[in-house]
C-alpha atoms as a PDB file:
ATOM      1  CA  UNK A   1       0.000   0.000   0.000  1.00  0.00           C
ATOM      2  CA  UNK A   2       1.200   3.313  -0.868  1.00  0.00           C
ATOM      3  CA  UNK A   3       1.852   5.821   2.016  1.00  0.00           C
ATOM      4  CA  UNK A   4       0.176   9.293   0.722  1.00  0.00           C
ATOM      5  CA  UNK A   5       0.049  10.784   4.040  1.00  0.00           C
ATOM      6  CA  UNK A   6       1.702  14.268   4.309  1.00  0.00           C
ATOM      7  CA  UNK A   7       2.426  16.672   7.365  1.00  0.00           C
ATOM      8  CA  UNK A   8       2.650  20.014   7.073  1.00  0.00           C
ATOM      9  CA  UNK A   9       4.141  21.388   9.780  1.00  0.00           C
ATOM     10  CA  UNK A  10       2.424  20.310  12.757  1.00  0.00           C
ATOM     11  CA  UNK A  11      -0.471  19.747  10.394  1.00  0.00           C
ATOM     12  CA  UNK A  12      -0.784  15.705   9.754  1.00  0.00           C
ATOM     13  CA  UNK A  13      -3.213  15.191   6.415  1.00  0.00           C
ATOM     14  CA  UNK A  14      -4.058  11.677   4.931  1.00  0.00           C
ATOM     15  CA  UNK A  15      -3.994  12.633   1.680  1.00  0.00           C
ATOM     16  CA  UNK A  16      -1.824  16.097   0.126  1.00  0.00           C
ATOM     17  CA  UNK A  17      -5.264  16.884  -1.710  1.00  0.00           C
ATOM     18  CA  UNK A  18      -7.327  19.662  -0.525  1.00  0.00           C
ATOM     19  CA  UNK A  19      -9.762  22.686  -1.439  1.00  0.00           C
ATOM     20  CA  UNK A  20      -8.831  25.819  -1.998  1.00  0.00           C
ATOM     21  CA  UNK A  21     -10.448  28.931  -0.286  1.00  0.00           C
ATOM     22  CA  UNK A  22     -13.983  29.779  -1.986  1.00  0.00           C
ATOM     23  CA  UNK A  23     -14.256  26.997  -3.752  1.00  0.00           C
ATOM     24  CA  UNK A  24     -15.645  24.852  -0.777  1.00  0.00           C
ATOM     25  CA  UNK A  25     -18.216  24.322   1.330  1.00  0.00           C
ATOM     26  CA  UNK A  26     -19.615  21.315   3.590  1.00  0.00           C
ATOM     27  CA  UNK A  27     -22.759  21.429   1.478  1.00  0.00           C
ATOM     28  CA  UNK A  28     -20.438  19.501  -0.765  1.00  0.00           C
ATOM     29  CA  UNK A  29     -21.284  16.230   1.953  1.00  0.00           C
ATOM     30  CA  UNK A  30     -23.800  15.669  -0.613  1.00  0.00           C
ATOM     31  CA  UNK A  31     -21.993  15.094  -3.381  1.00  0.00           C
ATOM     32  CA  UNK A  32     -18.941  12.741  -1.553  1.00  0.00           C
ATOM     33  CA  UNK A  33     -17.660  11.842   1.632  1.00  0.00           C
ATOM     34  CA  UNK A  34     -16.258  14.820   3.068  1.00  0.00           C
ATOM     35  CA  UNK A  35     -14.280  12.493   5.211  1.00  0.00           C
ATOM     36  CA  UNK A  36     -11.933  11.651   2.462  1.00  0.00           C
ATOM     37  CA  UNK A  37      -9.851  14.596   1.751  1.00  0.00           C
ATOM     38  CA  UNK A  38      -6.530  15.933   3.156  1.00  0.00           C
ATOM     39  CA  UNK A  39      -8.017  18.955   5.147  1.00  0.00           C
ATOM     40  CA  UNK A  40     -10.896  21.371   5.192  1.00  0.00           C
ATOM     41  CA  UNK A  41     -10.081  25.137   4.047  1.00  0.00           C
ATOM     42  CA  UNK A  42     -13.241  27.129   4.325  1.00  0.00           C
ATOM     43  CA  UNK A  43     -14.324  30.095   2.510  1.00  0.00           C
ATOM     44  CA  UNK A  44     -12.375  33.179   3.097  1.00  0.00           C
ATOM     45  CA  UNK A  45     -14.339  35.272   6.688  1.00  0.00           C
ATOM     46  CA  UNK A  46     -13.596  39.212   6.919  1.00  0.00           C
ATOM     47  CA  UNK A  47     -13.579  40.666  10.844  1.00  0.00           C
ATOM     48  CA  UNK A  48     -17.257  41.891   9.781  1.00  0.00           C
ATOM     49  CA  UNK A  49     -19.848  41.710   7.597  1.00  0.00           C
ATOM     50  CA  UNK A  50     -18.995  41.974   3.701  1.00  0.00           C
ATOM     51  CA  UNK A  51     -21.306  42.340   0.777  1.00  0.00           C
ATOM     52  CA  UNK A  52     -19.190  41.506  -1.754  1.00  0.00           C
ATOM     53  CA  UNK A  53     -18.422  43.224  -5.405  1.00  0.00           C
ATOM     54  CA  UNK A  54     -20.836  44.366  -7.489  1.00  0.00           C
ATOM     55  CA  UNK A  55     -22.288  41.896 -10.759  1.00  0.00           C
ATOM     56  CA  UNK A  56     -21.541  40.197 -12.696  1.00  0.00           C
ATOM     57  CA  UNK A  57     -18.744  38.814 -10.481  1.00  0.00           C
ATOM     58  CA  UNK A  58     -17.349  35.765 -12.904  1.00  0.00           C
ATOM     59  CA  UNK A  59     -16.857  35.390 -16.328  1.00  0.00           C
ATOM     60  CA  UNK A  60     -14.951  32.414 -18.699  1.00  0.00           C
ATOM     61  CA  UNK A  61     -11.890  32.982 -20.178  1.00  0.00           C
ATOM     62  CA  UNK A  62     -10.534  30.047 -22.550  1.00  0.00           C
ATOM     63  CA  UNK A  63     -10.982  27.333 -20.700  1.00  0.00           C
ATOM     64  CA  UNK A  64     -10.207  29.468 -17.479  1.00  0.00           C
ATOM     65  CA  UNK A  65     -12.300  31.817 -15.100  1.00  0.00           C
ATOM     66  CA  UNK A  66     -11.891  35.417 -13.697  1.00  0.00           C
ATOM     67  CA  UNK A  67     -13.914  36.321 -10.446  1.00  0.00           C
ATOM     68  CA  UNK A  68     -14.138  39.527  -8.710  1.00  0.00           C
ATOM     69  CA  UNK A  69     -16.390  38.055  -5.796  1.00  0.00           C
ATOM     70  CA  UNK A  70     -14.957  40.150  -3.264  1.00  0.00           C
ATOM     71  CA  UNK A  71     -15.007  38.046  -0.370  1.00  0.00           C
ATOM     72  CA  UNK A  72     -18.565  38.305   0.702  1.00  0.00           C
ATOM     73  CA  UNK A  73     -19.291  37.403   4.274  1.00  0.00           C
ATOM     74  CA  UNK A  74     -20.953  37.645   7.260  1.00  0.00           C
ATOM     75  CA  UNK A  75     -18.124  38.334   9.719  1.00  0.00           C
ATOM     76  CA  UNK A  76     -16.237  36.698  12.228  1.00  0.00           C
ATOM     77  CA  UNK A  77     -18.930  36.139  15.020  1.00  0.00           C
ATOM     78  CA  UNK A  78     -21.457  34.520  12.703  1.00  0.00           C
ATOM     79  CA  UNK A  79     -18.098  32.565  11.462  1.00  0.00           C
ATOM     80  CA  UNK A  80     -16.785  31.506  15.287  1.00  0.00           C
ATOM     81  CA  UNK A  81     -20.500  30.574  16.237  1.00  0.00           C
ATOM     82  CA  UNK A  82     -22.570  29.045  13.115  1.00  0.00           C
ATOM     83  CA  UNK A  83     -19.757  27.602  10.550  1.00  0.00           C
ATOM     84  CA  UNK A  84     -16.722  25.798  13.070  1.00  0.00           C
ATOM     85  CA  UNK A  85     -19.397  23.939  14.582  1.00  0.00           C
ATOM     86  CA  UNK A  86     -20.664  22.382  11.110  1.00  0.00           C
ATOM     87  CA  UNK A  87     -16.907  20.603  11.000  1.00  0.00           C
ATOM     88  CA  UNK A  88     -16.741  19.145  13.973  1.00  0.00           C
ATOM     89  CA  UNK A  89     -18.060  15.576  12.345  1.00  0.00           C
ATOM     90  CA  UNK A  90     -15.686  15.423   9.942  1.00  0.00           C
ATOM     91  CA  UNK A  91     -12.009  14.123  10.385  1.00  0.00           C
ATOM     92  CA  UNK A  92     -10.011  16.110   8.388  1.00  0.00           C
ATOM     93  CA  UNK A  93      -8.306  19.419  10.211  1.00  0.00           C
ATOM     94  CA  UNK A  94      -9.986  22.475   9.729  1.00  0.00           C
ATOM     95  CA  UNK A  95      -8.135  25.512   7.875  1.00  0.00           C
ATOM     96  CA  UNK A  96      -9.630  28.546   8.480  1.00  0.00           C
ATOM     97  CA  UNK A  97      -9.256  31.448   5.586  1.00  0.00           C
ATOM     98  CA  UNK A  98      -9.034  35.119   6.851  1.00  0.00           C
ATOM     99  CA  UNK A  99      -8.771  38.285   5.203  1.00  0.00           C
ATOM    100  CA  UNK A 100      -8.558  42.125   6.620  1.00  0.00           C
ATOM    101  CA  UNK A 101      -7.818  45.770   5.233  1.00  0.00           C
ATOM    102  CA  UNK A 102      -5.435  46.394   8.031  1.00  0.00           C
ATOM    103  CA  UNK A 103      -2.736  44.942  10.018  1.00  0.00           C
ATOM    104  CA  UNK A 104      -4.744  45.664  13.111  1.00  0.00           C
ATOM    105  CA  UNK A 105      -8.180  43.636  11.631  1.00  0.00           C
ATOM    106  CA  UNK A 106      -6.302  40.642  10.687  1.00  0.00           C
ATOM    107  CA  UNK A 107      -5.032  40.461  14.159  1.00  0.00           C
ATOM    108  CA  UNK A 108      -8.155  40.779  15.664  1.00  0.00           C
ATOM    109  CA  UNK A 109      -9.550  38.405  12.985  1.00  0.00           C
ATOM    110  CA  UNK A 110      -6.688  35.803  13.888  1.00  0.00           C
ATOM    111  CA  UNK A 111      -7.389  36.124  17.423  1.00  0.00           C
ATOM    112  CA  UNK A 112     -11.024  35.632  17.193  1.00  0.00           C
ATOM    113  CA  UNK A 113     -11.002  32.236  15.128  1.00  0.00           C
ATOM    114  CA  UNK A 114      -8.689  30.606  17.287  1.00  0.00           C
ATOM    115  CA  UNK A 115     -10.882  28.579  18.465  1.00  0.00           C
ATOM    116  CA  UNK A 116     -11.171  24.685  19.810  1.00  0.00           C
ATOM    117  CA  UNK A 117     -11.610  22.735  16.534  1.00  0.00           C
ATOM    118  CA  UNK A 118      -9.568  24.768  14.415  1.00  0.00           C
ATOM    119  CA  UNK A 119      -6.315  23.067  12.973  1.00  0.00           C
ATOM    120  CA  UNK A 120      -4.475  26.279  10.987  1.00  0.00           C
ATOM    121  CA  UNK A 121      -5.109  29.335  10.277  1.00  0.00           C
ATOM    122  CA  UNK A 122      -5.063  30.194   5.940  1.00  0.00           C
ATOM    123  CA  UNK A 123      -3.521  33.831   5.667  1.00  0.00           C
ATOM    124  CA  UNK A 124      -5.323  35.548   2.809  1.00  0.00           C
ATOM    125  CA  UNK A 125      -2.561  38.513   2.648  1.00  0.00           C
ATOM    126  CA  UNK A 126      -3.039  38.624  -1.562  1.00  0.00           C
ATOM    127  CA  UNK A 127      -5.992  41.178  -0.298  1.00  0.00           C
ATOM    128  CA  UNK A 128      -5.569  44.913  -1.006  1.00  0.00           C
ATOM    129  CA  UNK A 129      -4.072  46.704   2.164  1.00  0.00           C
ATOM    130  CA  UNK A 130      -5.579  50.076   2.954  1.00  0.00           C
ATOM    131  CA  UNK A 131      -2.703  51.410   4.500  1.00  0.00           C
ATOM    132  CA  UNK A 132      -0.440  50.502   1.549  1.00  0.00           C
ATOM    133  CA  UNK A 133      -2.398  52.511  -1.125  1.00  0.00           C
ATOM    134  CA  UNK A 134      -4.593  49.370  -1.809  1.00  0.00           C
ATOM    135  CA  UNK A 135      -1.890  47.488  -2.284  1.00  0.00           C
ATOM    136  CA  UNK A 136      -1.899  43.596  -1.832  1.00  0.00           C
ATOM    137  CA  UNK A 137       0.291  42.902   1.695  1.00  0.00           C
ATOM    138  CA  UNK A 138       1.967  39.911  -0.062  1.00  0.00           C
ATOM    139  CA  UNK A 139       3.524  41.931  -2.978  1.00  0.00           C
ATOM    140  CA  UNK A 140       6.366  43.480  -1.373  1.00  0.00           C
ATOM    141  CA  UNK A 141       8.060  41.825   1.862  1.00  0.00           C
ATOM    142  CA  UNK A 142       7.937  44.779   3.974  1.00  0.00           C
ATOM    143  CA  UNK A 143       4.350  44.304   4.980  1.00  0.00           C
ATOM    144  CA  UNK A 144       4.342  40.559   4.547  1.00  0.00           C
ATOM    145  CA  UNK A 145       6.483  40.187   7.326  1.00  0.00           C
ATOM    146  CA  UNK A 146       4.588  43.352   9.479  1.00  0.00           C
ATOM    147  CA  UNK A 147       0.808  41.279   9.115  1.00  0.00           C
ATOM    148  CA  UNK A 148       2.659  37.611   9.610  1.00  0.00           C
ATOM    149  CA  UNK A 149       4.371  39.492  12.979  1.00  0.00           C
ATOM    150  CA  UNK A 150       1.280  40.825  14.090  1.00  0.00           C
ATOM    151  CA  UNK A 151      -0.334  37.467  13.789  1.00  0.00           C
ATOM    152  CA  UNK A 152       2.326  35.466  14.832  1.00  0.00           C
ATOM    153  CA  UNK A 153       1.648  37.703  18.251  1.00  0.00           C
ATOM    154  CA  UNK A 154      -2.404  36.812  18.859  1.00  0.00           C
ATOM    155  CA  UNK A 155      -2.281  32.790  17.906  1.00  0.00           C
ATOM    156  CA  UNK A 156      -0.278  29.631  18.701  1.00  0.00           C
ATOM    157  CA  UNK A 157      -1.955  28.381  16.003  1.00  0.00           C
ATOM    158  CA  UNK A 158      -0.177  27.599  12.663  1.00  0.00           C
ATOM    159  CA  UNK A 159      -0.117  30.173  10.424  1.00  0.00           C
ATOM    160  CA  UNK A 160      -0.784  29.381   6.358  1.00  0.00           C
ATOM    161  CA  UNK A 161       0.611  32.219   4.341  1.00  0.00           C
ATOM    162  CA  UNK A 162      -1.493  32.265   1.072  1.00  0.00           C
ATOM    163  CA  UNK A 163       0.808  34.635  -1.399  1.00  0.00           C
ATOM    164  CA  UNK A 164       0.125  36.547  -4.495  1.00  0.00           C
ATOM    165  CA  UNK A 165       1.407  36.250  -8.363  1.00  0.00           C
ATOM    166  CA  UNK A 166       0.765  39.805  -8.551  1.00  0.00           C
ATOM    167  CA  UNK A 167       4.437  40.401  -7.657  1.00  0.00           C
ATOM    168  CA  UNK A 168       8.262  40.437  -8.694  1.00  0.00           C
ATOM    169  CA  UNK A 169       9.754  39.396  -5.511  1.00  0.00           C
ATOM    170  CA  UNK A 170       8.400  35.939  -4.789  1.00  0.00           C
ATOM    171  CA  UNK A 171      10.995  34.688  -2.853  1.00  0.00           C
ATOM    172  CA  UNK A 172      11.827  37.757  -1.188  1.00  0.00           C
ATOM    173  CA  UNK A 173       7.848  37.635   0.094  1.00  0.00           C
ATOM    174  CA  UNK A 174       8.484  34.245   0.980  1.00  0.00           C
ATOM    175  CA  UNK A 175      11.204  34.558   3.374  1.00  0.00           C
ATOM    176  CA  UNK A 176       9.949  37.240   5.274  1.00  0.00           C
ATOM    177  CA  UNK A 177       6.592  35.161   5.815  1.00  0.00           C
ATOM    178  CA  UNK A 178       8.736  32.568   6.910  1.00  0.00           C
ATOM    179  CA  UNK A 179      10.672  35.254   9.169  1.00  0.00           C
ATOM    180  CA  UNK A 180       6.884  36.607  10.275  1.00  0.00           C
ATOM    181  CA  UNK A 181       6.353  33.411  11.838  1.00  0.00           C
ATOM    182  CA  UNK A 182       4.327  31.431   8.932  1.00  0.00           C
ATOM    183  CA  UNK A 183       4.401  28.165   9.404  1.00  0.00           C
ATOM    184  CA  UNK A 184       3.251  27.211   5.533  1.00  0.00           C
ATOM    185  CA  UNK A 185       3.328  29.213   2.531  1.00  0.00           C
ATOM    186  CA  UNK A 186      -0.054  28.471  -0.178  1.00  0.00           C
ATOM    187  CA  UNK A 187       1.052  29.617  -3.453  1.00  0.00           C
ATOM    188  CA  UNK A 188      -1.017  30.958  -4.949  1.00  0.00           C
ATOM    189  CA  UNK A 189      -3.679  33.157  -5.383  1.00  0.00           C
ATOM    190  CA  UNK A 190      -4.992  34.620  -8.150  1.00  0.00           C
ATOM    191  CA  UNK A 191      -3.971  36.762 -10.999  1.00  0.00           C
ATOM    192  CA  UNK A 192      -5.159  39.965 -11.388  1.00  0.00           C
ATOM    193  CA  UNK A 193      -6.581  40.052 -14.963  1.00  0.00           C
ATOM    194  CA  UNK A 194      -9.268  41.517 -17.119  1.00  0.00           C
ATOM    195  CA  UNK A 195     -11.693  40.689 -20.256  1.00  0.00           C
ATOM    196  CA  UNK A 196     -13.958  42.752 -22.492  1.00  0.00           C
ATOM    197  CA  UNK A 197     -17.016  42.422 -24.169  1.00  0.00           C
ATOM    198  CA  UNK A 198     -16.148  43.562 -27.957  1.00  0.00           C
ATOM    199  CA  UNK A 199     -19.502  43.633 -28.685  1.00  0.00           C
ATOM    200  CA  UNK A 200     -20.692  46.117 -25.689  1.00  0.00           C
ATOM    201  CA  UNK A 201     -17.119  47.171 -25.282  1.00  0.00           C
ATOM    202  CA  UNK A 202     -17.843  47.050 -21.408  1.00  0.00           C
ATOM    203  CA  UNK A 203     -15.519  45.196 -18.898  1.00  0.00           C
ATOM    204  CA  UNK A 204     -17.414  41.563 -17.994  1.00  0.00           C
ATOM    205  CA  UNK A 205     -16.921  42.256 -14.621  1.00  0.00           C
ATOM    206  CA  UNK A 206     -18.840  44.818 -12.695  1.00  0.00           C
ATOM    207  CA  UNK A 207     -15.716  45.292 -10.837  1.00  0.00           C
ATOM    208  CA  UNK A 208     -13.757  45.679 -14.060  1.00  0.00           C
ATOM    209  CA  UNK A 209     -10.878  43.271 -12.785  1.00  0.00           C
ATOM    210  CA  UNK A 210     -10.952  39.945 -11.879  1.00  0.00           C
ATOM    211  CA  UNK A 211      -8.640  37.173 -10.326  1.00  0.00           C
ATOM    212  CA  UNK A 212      -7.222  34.501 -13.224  1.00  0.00           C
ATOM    213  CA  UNK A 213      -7.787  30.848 -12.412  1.00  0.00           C
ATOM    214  CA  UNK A 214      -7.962  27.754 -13.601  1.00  0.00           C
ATOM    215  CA  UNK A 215      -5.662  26.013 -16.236  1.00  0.00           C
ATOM    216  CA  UNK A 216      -4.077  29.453 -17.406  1.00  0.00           C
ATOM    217  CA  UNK A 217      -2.724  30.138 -14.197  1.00  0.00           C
ATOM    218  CA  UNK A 218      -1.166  27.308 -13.166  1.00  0.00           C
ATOM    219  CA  UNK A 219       2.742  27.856 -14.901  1.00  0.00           C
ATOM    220  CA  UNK A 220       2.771  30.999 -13.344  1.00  0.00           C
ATOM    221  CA  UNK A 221       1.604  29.227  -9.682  1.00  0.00           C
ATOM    222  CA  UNK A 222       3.908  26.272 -10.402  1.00  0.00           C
ATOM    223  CA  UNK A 223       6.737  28.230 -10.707  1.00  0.00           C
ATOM    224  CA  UNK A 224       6.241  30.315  -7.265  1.00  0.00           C
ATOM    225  CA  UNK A 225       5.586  27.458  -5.606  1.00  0.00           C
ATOM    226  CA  UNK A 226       8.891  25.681  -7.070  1.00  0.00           C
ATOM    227  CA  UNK A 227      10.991  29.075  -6.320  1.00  0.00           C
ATOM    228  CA  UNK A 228       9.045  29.385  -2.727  1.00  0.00           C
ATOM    229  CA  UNK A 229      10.050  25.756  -2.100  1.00  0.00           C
ATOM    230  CA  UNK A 230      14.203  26.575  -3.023  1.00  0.00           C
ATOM    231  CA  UNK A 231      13.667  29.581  -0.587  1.00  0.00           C
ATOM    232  CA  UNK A 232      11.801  28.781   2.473  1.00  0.00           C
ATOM    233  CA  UNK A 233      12.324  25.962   5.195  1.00  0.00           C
ATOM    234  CA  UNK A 234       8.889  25.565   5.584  1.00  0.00           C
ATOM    235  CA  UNK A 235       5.948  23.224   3.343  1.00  0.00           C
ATOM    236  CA  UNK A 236       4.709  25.055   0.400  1.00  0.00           C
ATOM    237  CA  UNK A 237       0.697  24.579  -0.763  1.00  0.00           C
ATOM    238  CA  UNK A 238       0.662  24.497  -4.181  1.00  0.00           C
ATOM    239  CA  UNK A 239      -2.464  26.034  -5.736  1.00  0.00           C
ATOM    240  CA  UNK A 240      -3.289  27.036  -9.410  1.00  0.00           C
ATOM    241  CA  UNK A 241      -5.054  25.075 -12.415  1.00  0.00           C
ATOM    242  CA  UNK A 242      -5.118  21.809 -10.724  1.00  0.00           C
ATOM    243  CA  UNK A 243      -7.059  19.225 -12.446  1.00  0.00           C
ATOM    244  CA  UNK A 244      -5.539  16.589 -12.994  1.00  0.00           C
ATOM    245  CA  UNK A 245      -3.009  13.723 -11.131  1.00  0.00           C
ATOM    246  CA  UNK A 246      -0.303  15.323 -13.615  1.00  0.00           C
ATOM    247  CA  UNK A 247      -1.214  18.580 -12.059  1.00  0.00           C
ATOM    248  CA  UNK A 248      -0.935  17.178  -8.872  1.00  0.00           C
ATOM    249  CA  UNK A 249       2.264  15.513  -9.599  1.00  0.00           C
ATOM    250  CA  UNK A 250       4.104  18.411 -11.339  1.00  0.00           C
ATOM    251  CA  UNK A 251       3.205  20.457  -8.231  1.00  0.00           C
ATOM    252  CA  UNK A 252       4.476  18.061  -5.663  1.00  0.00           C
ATOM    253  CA  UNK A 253       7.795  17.322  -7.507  1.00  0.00           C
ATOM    254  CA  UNK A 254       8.291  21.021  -8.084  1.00  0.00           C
ATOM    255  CA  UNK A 255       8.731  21.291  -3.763  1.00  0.00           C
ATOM    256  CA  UNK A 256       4.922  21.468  -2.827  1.00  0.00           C
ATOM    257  CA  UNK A 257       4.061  19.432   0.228  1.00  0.00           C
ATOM    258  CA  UNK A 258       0.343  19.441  -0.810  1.00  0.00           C
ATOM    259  CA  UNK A 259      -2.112  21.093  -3.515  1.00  0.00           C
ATOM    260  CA  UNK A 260      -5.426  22.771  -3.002  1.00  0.00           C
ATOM    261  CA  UNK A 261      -8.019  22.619  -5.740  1.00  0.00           C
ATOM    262  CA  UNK A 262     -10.103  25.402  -6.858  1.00  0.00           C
ATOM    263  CA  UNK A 263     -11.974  26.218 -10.613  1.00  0.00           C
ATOM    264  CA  UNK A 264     -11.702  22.219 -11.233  1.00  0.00           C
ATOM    265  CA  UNK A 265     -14.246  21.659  -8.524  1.00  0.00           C
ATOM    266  CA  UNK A 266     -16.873  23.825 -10.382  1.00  0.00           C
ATOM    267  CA  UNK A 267     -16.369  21.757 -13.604  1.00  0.00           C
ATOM    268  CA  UNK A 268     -16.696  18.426 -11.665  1.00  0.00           C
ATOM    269  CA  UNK A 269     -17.353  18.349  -7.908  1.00  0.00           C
ATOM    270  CA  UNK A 270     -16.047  14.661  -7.840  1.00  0.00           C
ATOM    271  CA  UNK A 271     -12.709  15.941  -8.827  1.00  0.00           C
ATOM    272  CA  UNK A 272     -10.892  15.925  -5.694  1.00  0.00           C
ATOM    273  CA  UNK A 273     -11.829  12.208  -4.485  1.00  0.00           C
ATOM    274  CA  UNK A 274     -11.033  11.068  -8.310  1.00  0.00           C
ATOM    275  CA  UNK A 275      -7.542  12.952  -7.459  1.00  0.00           C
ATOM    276  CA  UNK A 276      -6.908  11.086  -4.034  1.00  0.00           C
ATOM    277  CA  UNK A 277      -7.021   7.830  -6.233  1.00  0.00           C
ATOM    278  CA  UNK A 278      -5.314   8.432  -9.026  1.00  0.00           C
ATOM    279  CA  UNK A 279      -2.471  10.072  -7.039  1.00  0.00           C
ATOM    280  CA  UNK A 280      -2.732   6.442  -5.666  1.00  0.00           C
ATOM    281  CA  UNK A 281      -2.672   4.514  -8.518  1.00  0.00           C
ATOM    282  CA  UNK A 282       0.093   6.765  -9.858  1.00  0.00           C
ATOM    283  CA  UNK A 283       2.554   6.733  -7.152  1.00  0.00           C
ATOM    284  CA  UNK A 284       2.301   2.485  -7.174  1.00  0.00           C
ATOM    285  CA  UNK A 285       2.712   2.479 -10.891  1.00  0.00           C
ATOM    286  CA  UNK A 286       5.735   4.365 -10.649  1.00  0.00           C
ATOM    287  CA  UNK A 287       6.924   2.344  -7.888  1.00  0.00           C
ATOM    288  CA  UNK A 288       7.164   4.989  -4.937  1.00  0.00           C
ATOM    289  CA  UNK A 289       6.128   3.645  -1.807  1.00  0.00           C
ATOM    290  CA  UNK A 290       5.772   7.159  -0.313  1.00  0.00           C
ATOM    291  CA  UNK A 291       4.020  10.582  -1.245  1.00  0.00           C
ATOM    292  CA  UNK A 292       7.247  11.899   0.610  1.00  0.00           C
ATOM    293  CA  UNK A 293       9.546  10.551  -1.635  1.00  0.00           C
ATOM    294  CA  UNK A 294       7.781  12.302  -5.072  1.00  0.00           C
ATOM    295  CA  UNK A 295       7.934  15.905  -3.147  1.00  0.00           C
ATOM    296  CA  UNK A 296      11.020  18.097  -4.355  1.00  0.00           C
ATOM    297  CA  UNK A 297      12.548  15.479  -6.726  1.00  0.00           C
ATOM    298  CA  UNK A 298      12.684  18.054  -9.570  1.00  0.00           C
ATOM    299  CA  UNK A 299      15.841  17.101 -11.344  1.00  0.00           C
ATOM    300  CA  UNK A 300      16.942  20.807 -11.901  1.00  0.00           C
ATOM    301  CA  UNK A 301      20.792  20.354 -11.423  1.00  0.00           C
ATOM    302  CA  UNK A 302      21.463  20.525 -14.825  1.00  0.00           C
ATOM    303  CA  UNK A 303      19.165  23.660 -15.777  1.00  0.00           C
ATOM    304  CA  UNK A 304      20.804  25.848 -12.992  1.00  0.00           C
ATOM    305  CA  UNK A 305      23.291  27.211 -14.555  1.00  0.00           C
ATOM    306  CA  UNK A 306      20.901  28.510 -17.069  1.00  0.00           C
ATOM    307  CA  UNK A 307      18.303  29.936 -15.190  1.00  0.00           C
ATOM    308  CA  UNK A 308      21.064  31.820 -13.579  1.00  0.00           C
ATOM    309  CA  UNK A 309      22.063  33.528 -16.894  1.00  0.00           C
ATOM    310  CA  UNK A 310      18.554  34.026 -17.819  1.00  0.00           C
ATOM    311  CA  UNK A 311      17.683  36.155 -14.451  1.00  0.00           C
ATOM    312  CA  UNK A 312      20.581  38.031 -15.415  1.00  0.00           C
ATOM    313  CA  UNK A 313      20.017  38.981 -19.127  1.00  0.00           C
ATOM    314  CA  UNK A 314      18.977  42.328 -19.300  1.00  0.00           C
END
């Protein structure tokens, strides 16, 4: 039998297969057992209530999918008292998603779902910051490492850093999340993108821009999550046009401890459990007796030298 348990941190998971933030809900029971995946991560929960972005607030894009949702939610109290509870049958640890404006909010945010019942706490810090001109704390490391310090203050809890493509200084971000006190690093988010109807000539958003998922996205998020792997000490989530075992595979041997699954889930709600097995039946046909022993095998020796040179041609 092949051993596909992974631990992340002090995080153990059965399986490295997992949702990603918004893309989830326990209504999915329904559909399959709940019971089978890796870890719960719930939708993202503001410090208070949130109406979202104006319509429409998703569009397709070949084969992919921009959303400008905007996090809608009913706050933290609602979250602590009506939503943790609804987990408590299922098996998997629980991986609460937070977002805030402020450093301040997301430690009062952090402080308030650390609750019995909650196994890690998913850092949503790819979210505009007020106090940085709207701009996203996980794009520069300055302010990546001020929100991870603040948190790393109010919890003992782990602490998931989810980062942002939306940046030139991945591994710089990296590090000083590590250095903030995260104890994982999910990469990524989304990418900030944008489509137009030729025929109105309007933006198909009503909030003009979007966040890129789906297939499109994930060579961008699989190569954060290989350079956040080379940079960081600690497990890296990989997340971004998952769909597949090969997407799941690349992801792991690129340094990813685990995956999260997002868009796939809206195409086929069975895709996660079908992913469990076929990572499975993968791992035995290729003769690896452990998930452990697939994670960070990129052979890369050979191409270092190059990507040296390429980072620095002008």
């Amino acid at each position: 039998m092949v051993d596909i348990a992974v631990k992340l941190g002090s995080v153990e998971l059965k399986n490295p297969i997992m949702p990603a933030s918004g893309t989830f809900s326990e209504d999915l029971a329904g559909v399959f057992d709940l019971d089978l995946l890796g870890a719960h991560v719930t939708k993202t929960v503001t410090p208070e209530k949130r109406i979202g972005n104006p319509t429409p607030r998703v569009c397709e894009v070949q084969g992919s999918m921009l959303n400008s949702i905007g996090i809608p939610s009913k706050g933290a109290s609602h979250f602590v008292r009506e939503i943790i509870p609804v987990y408590e049958i299922f098996s998997p640890p629980l991986i609460v998603s937070i977002s805030a404006n402020t450093i301040d909010e997301f430690a009062r945010i952090c402080e308030k779902v650390s609750v019995p019942g909650v196994a890690a706490i998913e850092v949503n810090i790819s979210c505009p910051n007020i106090e940085e001109d709207g701009k996203a704390f996980a794009m520069r490391p300055s302010t990546t490492l001020r929100v991870m310090k603040g948190l790393r203050e109010v919890t003992d809890l782990p602490l998931w850093a989810k980062l942002t493509p939306n940046t030139g200084e991945t591994p710089d971000v990296a590090r000083a999340a590590e250095s903030g006190g995260a104890d994982a690093l999910v990469v990524s988010n989304t990418l900030l993108s944008m489509a137009i109807d030729v025929k109105t000539r309007r933006p198909k958003l009503g909030n003009l821009m979007g966040g890129l998922s789906g297939p499109a996205l994930k060579p961008i998020a699989l190569r954060m999550a290989y350079q956040c792997a080379k940079a960081v000490d600690i497990p890296v989530i990989g997340c971004g046009g998952i769909a597949t075992v090969e997407d799941v595979v690349e992801y792991l041997i690129a340094g990813a401890s685990a995956v999260q699954v997002g868009t796939a889930t809206f195409t086929n709600p069975m895709v996660m459990p079908h992913l469990i097995e076929e990572l499975r039946a993968w791992l035995f046909a290729e003769k690896f007796q452990s998930v452990n022993d697939l994670i960070g095998s990129v052979r890369d020796d050979e191409a270092a030298d190059s990507v040296v040179f390429m980072e620095a041609a002008p």
